[in-house]
C-alpha atoms as a PDB file:
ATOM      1  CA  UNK A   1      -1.178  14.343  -3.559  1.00  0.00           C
ATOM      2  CA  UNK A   2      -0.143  13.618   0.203  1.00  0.00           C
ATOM      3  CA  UNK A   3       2.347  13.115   2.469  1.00  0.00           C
ATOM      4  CA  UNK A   4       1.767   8.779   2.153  1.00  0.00           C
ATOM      5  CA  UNK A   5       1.862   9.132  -1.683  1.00  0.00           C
ATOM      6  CA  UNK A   6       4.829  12.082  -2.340  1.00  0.00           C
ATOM      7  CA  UNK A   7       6.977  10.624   0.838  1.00  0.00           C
ATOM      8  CA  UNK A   8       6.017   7.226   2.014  1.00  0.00           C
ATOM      9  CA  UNK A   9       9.541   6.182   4.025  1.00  0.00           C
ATOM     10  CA  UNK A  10       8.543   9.367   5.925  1.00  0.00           C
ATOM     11  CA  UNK A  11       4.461   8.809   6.011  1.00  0.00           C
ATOM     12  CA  UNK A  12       5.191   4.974   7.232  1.00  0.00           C
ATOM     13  CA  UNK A  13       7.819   6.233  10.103  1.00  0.00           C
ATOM     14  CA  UNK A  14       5.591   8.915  11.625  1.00  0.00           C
ATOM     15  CA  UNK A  15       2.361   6.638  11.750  1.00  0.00           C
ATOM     16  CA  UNK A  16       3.964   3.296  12.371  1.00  0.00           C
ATOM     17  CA  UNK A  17       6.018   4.288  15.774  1.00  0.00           C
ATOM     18  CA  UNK A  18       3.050   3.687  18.917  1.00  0.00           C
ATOM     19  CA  UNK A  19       1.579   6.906  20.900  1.00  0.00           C
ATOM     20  CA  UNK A  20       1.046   6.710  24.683  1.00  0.00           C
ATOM     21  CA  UNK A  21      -2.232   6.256  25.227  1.00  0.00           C
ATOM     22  CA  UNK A  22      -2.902   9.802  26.290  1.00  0.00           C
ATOM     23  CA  UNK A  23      -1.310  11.298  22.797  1.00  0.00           C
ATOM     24  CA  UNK A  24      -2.744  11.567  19.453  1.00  0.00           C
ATOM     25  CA  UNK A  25      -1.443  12.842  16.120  1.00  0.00           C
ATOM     26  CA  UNK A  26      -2.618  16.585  15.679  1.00  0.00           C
ATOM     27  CA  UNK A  27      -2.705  16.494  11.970  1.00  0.00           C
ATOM     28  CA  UNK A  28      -2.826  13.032  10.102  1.00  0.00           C
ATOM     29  CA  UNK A  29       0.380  11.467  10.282  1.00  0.00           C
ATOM     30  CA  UNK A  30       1.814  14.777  11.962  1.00  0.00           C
ATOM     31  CA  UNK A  31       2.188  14.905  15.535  1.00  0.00           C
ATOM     32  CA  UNK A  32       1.937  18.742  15.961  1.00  0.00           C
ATOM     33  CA  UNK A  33       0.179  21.621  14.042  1.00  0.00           C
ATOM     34  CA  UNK A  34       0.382  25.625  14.565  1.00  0.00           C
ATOM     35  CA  UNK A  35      -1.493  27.835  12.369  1.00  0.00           C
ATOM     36  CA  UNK A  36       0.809  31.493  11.981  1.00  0.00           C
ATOM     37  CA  UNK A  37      -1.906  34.092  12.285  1.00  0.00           C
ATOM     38  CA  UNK A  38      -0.117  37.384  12.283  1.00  0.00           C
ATOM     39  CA  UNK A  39      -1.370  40.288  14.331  1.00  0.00           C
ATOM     40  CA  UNK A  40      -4.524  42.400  13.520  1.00  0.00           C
ATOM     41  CA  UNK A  41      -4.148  43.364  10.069  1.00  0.00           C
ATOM     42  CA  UNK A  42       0.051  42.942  10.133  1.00  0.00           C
ATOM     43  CA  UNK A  43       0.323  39.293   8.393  1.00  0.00           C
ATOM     44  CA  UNK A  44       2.937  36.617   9.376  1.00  0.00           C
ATOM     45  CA  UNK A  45       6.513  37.433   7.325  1.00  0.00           C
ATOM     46  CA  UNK A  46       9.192  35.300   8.257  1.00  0.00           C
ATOM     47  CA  UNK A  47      12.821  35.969   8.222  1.00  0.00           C
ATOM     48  CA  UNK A  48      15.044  33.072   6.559  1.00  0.00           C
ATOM     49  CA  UNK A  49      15.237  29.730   9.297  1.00  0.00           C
ATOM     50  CA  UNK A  50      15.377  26.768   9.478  1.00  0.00           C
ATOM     51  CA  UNK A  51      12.904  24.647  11.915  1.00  0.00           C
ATOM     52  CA  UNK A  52      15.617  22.949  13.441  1.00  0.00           C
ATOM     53  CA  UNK A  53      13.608  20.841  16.006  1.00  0.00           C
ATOM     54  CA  UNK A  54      11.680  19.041  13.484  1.00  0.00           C
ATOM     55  CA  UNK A  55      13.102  15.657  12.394  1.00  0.00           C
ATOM     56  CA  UNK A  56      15.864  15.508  10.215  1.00  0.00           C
ATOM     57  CA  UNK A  57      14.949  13.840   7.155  1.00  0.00           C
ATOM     58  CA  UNK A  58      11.290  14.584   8.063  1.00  0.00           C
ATOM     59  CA  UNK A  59       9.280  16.727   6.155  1.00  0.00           C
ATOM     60  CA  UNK A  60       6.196  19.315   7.075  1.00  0.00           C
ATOM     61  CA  UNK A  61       3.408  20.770   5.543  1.00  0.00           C
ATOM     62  CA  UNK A  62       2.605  23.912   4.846  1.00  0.00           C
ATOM     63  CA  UNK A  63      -0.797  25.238   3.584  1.00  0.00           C
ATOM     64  CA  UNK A  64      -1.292  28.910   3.292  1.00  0.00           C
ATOM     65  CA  UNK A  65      -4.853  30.216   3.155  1.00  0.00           C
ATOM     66  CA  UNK A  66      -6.804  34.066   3.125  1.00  0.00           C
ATOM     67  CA  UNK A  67      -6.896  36.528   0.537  1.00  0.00           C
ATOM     68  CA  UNK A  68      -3.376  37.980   0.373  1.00  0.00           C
ATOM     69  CA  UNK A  69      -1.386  39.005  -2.596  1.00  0.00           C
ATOM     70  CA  UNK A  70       2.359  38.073  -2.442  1.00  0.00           C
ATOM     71  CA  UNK A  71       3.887  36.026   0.092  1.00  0.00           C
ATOM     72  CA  UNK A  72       5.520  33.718  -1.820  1.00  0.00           C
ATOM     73  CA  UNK A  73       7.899  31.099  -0.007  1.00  0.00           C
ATOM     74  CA  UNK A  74      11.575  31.319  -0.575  1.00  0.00           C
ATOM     75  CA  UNK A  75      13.361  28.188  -0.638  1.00  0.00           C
ATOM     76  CA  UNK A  76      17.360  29.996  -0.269  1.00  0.00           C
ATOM     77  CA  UNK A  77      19.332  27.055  -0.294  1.00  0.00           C
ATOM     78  CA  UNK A  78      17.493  25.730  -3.647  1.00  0.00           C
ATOM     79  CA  UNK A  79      17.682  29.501  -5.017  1.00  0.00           C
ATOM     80  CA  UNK A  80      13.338  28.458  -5.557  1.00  0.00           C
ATOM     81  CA  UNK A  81      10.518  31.117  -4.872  1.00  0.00           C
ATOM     82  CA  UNK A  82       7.062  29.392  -4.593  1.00  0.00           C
ATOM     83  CA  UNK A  83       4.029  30.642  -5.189  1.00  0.00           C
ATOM     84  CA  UNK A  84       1.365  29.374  -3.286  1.00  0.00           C
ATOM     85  CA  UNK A  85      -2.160  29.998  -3.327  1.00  0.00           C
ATOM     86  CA  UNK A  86      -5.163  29.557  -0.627  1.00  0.00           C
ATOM     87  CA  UNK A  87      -5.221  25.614   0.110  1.00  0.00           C
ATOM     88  CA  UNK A  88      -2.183  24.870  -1.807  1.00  0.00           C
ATOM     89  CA  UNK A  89      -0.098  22.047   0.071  1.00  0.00           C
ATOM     90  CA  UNK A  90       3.537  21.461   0.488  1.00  0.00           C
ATOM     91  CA  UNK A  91       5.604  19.150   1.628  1.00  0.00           C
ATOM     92  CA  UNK A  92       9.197  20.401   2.633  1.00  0.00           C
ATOM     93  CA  UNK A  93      12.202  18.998   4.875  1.00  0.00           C
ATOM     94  CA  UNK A  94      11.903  22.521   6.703  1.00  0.00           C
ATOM     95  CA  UNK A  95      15.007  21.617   9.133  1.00  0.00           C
ATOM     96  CA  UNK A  96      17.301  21.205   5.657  1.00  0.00           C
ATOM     97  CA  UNK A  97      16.471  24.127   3.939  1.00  0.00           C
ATOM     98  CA  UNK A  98      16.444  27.564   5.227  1.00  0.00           C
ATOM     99  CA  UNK A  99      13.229  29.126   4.473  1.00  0.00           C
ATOM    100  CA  UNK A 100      10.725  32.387   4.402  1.00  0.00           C
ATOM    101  CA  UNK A 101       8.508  34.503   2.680  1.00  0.00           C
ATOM    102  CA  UNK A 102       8.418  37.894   0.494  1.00  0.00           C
ATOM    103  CA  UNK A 103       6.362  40.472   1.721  1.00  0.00           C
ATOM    104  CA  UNK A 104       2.624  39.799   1.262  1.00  0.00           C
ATOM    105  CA  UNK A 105      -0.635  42.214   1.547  1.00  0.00           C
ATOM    106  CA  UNK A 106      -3.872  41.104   2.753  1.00  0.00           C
ATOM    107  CA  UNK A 107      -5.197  38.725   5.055  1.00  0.00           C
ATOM    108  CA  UNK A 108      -2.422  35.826   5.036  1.00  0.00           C
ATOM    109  CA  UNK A 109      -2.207  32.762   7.291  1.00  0.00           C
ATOM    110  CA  UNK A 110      -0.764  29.751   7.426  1.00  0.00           C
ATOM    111  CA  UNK A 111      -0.916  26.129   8.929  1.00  0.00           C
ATOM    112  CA  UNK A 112       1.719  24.023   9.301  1.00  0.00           C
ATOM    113  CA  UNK A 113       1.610  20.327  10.151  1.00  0.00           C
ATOM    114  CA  UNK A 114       4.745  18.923  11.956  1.00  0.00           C
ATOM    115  CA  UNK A 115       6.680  16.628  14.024  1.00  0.00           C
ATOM    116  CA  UNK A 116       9.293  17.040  15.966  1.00  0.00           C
ATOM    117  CA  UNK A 117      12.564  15.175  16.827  1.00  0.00           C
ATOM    118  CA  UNK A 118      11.640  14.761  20.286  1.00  0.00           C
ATOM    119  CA  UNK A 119       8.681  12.901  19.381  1.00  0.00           C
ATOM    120  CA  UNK A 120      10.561  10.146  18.068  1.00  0.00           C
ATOM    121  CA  UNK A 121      13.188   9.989  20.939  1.00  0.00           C
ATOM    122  CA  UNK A 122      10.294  10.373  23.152  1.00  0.00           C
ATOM    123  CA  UNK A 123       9.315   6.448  20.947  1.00  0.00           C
ATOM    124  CA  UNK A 124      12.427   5.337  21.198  1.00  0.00           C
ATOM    125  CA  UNK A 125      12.606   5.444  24.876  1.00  0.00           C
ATOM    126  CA  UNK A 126       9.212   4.350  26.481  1.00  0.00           C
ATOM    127  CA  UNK A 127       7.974   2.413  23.478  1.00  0.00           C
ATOM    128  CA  UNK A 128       7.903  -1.255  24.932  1.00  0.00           C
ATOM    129  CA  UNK A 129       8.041  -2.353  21.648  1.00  0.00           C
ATOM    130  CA  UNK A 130      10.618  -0.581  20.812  1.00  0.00           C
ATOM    131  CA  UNK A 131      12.888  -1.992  23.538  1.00  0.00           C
ATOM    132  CA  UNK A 132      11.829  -5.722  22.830  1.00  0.00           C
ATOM    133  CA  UNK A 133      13.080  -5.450  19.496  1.00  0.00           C
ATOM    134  CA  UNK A 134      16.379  -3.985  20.759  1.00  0.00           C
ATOM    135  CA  UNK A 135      16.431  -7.095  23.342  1.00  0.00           C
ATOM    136  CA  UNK A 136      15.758  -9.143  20.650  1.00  0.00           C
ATOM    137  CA  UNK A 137      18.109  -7.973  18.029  1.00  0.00           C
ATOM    138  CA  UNK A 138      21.061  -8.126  21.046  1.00  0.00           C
ATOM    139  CA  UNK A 139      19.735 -11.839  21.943  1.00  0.00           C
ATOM    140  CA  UNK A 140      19.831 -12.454  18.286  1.00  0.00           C
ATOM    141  CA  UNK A 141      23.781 -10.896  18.204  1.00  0.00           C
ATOM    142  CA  UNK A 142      24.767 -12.894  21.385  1.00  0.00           C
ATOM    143  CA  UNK A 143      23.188 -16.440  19.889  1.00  0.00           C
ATOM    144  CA  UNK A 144      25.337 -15.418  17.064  1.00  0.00           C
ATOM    145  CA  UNK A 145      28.686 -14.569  18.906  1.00  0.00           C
ATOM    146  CA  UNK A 146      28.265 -18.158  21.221  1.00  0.00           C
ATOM    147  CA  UNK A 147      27.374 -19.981  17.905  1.00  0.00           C
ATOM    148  CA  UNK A 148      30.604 -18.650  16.556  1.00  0.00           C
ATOM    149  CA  UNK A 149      32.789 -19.272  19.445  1.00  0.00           C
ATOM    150  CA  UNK A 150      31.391 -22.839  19.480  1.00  0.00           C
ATOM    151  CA  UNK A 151      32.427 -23.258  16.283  1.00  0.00           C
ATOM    152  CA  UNK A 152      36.022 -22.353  16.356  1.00  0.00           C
ATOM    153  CA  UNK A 153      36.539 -24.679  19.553  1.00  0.00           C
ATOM    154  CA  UNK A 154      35.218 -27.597  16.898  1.00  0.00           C
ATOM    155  CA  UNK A 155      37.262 -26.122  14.389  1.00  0.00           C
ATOM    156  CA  UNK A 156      40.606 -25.855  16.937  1.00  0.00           C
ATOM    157  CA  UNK A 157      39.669 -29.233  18.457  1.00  0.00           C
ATOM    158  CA  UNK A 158      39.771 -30.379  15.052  1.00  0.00           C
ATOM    159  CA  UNK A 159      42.472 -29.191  13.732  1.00  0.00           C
ATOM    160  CA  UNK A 160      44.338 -30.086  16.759  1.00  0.00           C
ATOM    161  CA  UNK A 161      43.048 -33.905  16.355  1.00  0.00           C
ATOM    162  CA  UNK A 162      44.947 -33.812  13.054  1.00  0.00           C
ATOM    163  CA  UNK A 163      47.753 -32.679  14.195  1.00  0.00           C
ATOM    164  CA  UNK A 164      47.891 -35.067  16.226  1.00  0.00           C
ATOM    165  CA  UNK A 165      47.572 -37.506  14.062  1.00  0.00           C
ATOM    166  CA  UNK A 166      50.228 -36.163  11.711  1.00  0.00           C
ATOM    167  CA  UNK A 167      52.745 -36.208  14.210  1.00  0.00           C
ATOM    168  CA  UNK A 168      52.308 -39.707  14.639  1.00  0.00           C
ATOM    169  CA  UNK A 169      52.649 -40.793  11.364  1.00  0.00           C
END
């Protein structure tokens, strides 16, 4: 399964905001990918974090590959270990949940496919299209407003009209 089929809200978001010309998503919908390497023959351990410059209710993906025994991803927050093998993909909201893995032997590396908030405030302010609709949804709010204040003058002038006329009676 992938990202547009376990998390569409989140697939749809990442592809559908526009790129400046000179960017281009790294990995599929993700805008940035690193692949942990380790050092030599010392493999990549992490200590529990949480990748707190990805986007909030984003997720990531991780896909571990080499020949490595252990390793296994701890999920602390959900009290989950994971095992994951070469190739294996998942999908996690890595700036929720604090995360790491167990000590692994072996050749063990990982790439993980992300984007992060920046990106999307990055959208938000030099995406034309972005600012149109904001003009438009204030135009929208403003045509409202006078359409509103128009009609309570009717509604005043109205009322006012038959008072008017009740007091003459």
């Amino acid at each position: 399964m992938y990202l547009s089929e376990l998390f569409p809200g989140v697939y749809n978001e990442f592809m559908n905001l526009p790129l400046a010309p000179h960017l281009d998503r790294m990995a599929g919908a993700f805008m940035g990918c690193v692949i942990n390497m380790g050092s030599g023959d010392i493999p990549v351990e992490t200590k529990p974090h949480c990748d707190v410059k990805e986007r909030a209710f984003g997720v990531s993906c991780l896909c571990p590959f080499g020949t490595y025994k252990g390793g296994a991803l701890i999920l602390w927050e959900l009290k989950v270990i994971i095992e994951l093998n070469p190739r294996d993909l998942l999908f996690l909201p890595d700036s929720l949940i604090h995360h790491s893995n167990e000590r692994v032997t072996g050749i063990h590396y990982s790439v993980v496919a992300f984007t992060q908030q920046n990106m999307f405030d990055y959208w938000k302010r030099s995406s034309s299209e972005f600012r149109d609709k904001k003009k438009s949804k204030l135009g929208k709010r403003k045509e409202k407003e006078k359409r509103k204040r128009e009609l309570r003058k009717r509604v005043i002038k109205k009322a006012m009209q038959n008072a008017s006329k009740i007091e003459m009676d």
